[in-house]
C-alpha atoms as a PDB file:
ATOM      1  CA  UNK A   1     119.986 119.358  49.339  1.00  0.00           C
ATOM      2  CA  UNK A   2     119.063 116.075  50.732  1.00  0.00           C
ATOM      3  CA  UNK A   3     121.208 115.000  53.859  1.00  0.00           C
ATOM      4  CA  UNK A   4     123.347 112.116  53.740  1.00  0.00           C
ATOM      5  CA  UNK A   5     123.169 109.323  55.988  1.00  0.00           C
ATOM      6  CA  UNK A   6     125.471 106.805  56.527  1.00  0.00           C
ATOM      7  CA  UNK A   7     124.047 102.778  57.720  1.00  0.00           C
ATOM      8  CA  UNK A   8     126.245 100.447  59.211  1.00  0.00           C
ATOM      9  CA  UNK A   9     124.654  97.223  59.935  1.00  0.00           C
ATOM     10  CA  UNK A  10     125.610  94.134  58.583  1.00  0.00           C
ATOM     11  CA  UNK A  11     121.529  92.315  57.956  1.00  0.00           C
ATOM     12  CA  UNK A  12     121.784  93.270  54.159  1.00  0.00           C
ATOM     13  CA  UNK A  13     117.849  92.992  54.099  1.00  0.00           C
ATOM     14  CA  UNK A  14     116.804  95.687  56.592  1.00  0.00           C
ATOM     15  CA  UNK A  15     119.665  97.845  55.148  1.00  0.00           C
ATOM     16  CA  UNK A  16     117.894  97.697  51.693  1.00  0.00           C
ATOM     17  CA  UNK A  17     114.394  98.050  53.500  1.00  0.00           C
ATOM     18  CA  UNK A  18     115.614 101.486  55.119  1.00  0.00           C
ATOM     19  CA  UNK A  19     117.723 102.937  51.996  1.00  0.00           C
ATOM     20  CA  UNK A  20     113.990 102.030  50.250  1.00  0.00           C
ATOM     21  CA  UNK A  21     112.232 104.225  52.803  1.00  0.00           C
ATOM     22  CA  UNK A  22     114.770 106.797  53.579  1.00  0.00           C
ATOM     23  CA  UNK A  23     114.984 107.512  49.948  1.00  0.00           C
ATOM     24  CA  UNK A  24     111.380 108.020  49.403  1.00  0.00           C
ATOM     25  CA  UNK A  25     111.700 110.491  51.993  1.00  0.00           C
ATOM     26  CA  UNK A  26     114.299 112.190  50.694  1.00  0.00           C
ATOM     27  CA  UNK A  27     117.528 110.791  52.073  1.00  0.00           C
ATOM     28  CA  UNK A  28     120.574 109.548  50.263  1.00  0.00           C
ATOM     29  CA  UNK A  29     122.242 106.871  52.273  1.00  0.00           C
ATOM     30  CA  UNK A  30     125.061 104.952  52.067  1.00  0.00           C
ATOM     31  CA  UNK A  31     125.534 101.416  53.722  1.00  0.00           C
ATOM     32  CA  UNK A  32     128.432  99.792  55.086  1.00  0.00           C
ATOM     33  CA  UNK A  33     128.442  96.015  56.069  1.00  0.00           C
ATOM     34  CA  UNK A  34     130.913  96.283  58.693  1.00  0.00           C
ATOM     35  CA  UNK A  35     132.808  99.111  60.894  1.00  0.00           C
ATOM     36  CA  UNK A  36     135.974  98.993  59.231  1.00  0.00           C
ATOM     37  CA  UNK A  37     134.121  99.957  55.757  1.00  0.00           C
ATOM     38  CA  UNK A  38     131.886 102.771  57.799  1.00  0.00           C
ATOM     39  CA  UNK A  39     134.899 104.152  59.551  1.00  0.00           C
ATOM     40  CA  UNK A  40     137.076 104.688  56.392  1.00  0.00           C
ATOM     41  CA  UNK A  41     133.988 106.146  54.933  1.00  0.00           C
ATOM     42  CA  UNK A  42     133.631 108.590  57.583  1.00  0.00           C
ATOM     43  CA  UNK A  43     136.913 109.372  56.792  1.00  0.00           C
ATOM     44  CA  UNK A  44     136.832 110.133  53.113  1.00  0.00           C
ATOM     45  CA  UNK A  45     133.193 111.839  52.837  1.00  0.00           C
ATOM     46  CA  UNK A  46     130.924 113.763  54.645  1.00  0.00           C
ATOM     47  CA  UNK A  47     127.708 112.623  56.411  1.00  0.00           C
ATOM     48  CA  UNK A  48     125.181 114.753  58.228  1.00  0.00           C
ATOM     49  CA  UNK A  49     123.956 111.388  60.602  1.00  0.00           C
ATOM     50  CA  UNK A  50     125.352 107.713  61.290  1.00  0.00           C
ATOM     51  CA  UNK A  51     122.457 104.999  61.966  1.00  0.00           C
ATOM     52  CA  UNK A  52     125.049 102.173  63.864  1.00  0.00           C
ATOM     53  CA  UNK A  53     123.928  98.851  65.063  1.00  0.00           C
ATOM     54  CA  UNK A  54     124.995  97.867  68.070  1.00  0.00           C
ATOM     55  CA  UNK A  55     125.988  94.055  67.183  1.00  0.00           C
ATOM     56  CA  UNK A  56     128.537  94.234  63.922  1.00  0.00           C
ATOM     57  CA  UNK A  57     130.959  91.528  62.192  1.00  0.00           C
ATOM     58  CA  UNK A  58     134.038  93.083  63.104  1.00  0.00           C
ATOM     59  CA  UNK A  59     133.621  95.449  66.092  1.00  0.00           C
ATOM     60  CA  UNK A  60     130.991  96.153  69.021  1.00  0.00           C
ATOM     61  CA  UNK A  61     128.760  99.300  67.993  1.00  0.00           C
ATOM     62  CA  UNK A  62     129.733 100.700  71.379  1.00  0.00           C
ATOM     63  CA  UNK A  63     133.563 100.563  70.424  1.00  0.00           C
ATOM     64  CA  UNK A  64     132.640 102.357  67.235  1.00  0.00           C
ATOM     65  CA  UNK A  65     130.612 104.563  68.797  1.00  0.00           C
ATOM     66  CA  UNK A  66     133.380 105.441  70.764  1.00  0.00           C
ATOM     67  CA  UNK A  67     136.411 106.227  68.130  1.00  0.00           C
ATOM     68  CA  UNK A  68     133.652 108.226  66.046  1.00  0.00           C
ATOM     69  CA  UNK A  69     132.797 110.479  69.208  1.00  0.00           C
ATOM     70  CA  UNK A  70     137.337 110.919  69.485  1.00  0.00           C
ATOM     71  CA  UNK A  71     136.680 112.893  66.754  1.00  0.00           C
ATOM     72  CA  UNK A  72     133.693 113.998  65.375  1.00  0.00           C
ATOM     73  CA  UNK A  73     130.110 115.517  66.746  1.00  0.00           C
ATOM     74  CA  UNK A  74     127.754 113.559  63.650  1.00  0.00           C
ATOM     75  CA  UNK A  75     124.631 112.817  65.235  1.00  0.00           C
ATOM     76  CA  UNK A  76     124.685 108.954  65.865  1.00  0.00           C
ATOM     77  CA  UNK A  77     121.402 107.159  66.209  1.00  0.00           C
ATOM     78  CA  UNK A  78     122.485 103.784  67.317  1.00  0.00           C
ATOM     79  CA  UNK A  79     120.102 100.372  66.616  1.00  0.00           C
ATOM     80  CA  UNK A  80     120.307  96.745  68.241  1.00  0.00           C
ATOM     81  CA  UNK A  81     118.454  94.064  68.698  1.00  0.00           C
ATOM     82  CA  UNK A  82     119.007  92.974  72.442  1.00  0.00           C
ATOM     83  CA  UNK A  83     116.951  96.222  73.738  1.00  0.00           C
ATOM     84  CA  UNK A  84     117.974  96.072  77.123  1.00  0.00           C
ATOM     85  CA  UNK A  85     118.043  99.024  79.201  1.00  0.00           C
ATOM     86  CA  UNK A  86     122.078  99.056  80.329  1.00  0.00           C
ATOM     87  CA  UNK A  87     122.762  98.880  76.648  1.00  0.00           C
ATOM     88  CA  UNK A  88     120.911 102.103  75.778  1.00  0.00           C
ATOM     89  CA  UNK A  89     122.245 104.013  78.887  1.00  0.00           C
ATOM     90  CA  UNK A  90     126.314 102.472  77.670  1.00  0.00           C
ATOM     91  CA  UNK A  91     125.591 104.395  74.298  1.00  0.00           C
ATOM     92  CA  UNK A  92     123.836 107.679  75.597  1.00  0.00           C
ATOM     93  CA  UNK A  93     126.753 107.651  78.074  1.00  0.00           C
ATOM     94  CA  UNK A  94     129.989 107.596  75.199  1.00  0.00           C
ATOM     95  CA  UNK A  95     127.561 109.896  72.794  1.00  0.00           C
ATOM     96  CA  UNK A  96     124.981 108.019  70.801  1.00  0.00           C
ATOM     97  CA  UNK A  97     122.370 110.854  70.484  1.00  0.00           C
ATOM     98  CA  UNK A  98     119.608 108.178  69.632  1.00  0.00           C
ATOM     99  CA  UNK A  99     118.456 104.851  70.194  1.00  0.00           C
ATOM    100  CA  UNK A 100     116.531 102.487  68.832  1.00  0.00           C
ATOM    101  CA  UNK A 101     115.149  98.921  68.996  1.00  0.00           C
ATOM    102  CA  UNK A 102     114.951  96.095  66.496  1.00  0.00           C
ATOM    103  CA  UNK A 103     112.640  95.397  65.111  1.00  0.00           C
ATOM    104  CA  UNK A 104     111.130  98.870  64.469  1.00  0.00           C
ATOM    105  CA  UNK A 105     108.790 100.847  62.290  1.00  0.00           C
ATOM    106  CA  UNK A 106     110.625 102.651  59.401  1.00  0.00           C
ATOM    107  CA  UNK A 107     108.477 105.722  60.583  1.00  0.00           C
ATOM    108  CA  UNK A 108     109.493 105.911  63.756  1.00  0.00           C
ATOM    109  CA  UNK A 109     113.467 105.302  62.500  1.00  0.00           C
ATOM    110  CA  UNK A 110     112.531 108.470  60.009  1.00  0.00           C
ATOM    111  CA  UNK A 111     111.320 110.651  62.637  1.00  0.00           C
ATOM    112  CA  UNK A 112     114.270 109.914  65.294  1.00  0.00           C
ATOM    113  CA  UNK A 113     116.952 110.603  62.456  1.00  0.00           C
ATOM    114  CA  UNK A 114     114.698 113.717  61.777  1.00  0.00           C
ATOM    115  CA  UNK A 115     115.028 114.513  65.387  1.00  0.00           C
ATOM    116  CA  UNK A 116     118.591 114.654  65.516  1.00  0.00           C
ATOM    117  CA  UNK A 117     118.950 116.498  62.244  1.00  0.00           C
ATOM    118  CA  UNK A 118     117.344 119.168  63.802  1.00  0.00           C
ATOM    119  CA  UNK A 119     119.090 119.649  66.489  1.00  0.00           C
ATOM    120  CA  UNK A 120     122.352 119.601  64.858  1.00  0.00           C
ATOM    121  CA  UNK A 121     121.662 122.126  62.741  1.00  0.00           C
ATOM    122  CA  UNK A 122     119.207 124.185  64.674  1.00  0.00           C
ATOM    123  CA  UNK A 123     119.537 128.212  63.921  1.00  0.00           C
ATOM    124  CA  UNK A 124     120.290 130.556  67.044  1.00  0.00           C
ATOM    125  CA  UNK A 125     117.389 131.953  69.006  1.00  0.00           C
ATOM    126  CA  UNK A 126     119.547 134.358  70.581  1.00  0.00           C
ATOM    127  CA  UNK A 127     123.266 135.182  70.540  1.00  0.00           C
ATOM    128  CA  UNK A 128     125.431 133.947  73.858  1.00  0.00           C
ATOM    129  CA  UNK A 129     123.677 133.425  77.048  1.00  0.00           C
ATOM    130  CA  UNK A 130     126.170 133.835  80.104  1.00  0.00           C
ATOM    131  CA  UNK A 131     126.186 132.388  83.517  1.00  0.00           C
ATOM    132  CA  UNK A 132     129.390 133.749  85.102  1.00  0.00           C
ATOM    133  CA  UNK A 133     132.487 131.575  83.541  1.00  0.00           C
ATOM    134  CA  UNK A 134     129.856 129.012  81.424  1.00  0.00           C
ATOM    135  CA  UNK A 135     128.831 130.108  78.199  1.00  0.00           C
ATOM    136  CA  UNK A 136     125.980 128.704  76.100  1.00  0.00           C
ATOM    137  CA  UNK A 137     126.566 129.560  72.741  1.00  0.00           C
ATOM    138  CA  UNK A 138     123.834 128.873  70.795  1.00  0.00           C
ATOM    139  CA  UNK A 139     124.528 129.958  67.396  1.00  0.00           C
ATOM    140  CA  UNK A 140     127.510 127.752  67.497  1.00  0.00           C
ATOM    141  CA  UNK A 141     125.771 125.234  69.675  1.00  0.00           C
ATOM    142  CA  UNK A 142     128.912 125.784  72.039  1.00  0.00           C
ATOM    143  CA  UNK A 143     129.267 125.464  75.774  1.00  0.00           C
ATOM    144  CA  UNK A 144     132.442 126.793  77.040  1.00  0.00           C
ATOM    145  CA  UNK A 145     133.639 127.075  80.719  1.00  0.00           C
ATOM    146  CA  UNK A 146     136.207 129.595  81.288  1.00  0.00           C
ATOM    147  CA  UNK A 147     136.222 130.098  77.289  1.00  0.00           C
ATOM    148  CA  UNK A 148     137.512 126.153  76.565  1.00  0.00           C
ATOM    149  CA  UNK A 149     135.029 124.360  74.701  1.00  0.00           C
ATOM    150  CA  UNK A 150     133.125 121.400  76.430  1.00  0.00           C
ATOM    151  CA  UNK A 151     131.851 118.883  74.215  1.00  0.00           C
ATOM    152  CA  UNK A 152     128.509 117.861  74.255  1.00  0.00           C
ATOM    153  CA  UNK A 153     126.558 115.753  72.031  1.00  0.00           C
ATOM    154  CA  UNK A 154     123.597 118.023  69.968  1.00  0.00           C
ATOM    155  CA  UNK A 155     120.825 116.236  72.264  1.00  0.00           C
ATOM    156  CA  UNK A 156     122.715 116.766  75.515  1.00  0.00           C
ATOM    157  CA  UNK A 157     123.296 120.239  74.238  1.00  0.00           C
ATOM    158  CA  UNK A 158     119.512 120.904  73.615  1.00  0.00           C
ATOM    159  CA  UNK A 159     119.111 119.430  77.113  1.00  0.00           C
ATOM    160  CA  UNK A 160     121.250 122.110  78.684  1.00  0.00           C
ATOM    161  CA  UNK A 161     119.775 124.847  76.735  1.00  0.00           C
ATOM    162  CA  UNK A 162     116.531 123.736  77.506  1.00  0.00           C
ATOM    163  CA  UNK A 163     117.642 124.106  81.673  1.00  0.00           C
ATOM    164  CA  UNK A 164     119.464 127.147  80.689  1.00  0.00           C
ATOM    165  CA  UNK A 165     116.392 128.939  79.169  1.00  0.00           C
ATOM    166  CA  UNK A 166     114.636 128.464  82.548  1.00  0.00           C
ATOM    167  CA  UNK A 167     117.058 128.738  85.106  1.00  0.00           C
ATOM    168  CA  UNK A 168     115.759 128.448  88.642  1.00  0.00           C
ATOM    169  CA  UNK A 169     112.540 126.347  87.632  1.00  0.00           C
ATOM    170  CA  UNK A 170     112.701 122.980  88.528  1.00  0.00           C
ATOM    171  CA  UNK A 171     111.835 120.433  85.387  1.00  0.00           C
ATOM    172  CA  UNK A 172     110.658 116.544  86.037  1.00  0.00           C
ATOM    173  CA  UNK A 173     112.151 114.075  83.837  1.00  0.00           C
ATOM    174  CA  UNK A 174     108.731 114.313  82.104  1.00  0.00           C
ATOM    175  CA  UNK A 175     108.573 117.491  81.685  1.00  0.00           C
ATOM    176  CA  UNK A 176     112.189 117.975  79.879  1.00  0.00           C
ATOM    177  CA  UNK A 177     111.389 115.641  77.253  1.00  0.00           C
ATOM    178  CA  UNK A 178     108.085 117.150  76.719  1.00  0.00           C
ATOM    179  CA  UNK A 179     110.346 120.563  76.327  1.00  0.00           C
ATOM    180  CA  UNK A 180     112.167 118.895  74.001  1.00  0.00           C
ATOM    181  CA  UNK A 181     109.630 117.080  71.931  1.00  0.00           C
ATOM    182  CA  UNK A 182     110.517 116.079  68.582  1.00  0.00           C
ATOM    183  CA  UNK A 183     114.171 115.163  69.911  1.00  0.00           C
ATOM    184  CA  UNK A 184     113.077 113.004  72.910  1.00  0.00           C
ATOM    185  CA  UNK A 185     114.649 109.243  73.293  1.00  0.00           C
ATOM    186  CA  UNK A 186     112.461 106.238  74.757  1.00  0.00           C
ATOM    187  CA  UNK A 187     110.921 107.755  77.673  1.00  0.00           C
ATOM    188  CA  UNK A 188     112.426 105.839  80.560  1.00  0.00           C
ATOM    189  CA  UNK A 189     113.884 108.215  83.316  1.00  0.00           C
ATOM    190  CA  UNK A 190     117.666 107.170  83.294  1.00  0.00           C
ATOM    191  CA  UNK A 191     117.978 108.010  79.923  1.00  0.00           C
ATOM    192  CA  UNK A 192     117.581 111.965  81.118  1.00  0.00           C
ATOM    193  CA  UNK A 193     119.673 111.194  84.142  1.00  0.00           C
ATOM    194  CA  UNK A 194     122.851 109.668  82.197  1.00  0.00           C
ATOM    195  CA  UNK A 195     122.757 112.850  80.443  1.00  0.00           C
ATOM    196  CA  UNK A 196     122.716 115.080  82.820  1.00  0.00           C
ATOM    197  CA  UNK A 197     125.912 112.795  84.157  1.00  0.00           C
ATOM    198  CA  UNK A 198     127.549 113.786  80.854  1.00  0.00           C
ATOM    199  CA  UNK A 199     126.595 117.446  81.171  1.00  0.00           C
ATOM    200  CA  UNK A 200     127.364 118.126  84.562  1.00  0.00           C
ATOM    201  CA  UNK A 201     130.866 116.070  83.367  1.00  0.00           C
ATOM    202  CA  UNK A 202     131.759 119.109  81.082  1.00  0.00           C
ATOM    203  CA  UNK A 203     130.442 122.160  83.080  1.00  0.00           C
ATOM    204  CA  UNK A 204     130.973 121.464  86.697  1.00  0.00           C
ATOM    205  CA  UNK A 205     133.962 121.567  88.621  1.00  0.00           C
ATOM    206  CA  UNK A 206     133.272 118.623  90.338  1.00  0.00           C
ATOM    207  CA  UNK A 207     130.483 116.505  88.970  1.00  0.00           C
ATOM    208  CA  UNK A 208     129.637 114.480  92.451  1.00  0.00           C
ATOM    209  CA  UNK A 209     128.947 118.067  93.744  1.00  0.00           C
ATOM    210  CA  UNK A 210     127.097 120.032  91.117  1.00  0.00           C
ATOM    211  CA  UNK A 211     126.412 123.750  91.782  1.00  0.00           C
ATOM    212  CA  UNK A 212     125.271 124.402  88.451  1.00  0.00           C
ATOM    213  CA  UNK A 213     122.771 121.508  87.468  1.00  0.00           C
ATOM    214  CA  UNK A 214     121.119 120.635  90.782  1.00  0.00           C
ATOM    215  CA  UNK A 215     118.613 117.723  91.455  1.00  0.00           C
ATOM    216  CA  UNK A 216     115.694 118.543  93.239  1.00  0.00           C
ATOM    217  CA  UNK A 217     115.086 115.208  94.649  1.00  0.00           C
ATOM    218  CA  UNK A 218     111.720 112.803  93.607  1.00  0.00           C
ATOM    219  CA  UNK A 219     111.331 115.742  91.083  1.00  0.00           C
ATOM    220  CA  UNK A 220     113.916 116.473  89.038  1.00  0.00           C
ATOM    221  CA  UNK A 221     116.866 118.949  87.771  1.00  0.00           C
ATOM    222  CA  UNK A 222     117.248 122.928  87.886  1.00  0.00           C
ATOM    223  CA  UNK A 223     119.447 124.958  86.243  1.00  0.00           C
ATOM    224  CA  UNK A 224     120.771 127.221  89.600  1.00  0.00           C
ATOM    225  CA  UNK A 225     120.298 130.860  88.316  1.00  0.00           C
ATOM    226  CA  UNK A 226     121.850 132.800  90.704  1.00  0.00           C
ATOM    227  CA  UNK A 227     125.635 131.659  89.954  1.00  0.00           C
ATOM    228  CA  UNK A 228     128.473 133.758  89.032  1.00  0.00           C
ATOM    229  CA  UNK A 229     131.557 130.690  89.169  1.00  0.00           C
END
């Protein structure tokens, strides 16, 4: 069944260039002009990915952004055209999973959205990998500390997994999105270190003094593997 995708941006002419492309490939998508349209959408029908520009008619993207991630884990691969840096690391930081700059190649927009597709519905490799009280479920693509559910978005998720799976080996920036290739964002460092922010948010005790996540410093992160908190 082809997944459905839901594009809200107001520029009428790229929307119709990207349903075009996205339906060749095997998409169905659904546009909305403004947020207020896309939000009551999101409401009455079921999408497997949002594409959201930042700069809309009625709302900021971020804001958006925002009241979608109050209440639902849809991958969200957010566009704009200003491209600056603080802007991407604002929308990795309230849950975008993806961004992307105008203007851009309708391949490249394919393969991100392919990207995050993938990791939301990735199968389990394993059952339930335990580290003392945190859990990392990956059949449900769960992480729960003391058996509460954390949320995570599916790319900070596949981040922590991808720690997880090689606890006590330090990983450079590089080298975790070479890991996770195929689901990797514009390579510029912060965007690894803003989620790490978010994951050590959900899973630490104290964020400002991780004992789970450490940094190993000009190199990287490590997952600590001897831990039983």
């Amino acid at each position: 069944m082809a997944e459905r995708i839901l594009m809200i941006d107001d520029d009428s002419r790229l929307a119709g260039m990207v349903s075009d492309y996205l339906g060749g490939a095997g998409f169905r998508l659904t546009i909305a002009g403004t947020a207020r349209e896309g939000e009551a959408l999101l409401k009455r029908e079921v999408f497997d990915a949002v594409i959201l520009d930042l700069m809309l008619p009625d709302s900021d993207g971020l804001d958006v952004c925002r009241r979608l991630r109050a209440t639902s884990d849809v991958p969200i691969l957010m566009l704009t055209a200003r491209g600056e840096p603080m802007d991407r690391v604002v929308g990795l930081e309230i849950g975008a999973d993806d961004y992307l700059a105008k203007p851009f190649e309708p391949r490249e927009l394919q393969a991100r959205l392919r990207a995050i597709l993938r990791r939301k519905g990735a199968p389990a490799k394993a059952d339930t990998m335990r580290f003392g009280r945190l859990e990392i479920d990956k059949g449900a693509r769960a992480v729960r500390l003391d058996g509460e559910e954390r949320a995570l978005t599916s790319y900070q998720f596949a981040m922590l997994l991808a720690l997880a799976e090689r606890a006590g080996r330090v990983l450079s920036r590089d080298a975790l999105m070479d890991v996770l290739k195929g689901e990797k964002l514009e390579a510029f460092d912060r965007s690894v270190d803003v989620h790490v922010s978010r994951i050590r948010a959900a899973i630490e005790d104290d964020p400002k003094k991780p004992r789970r996540i450490l940094t190993v410093r000009g190199t990287g992160y490590v997952f600590a593997k001897e831990q039983d908190r």
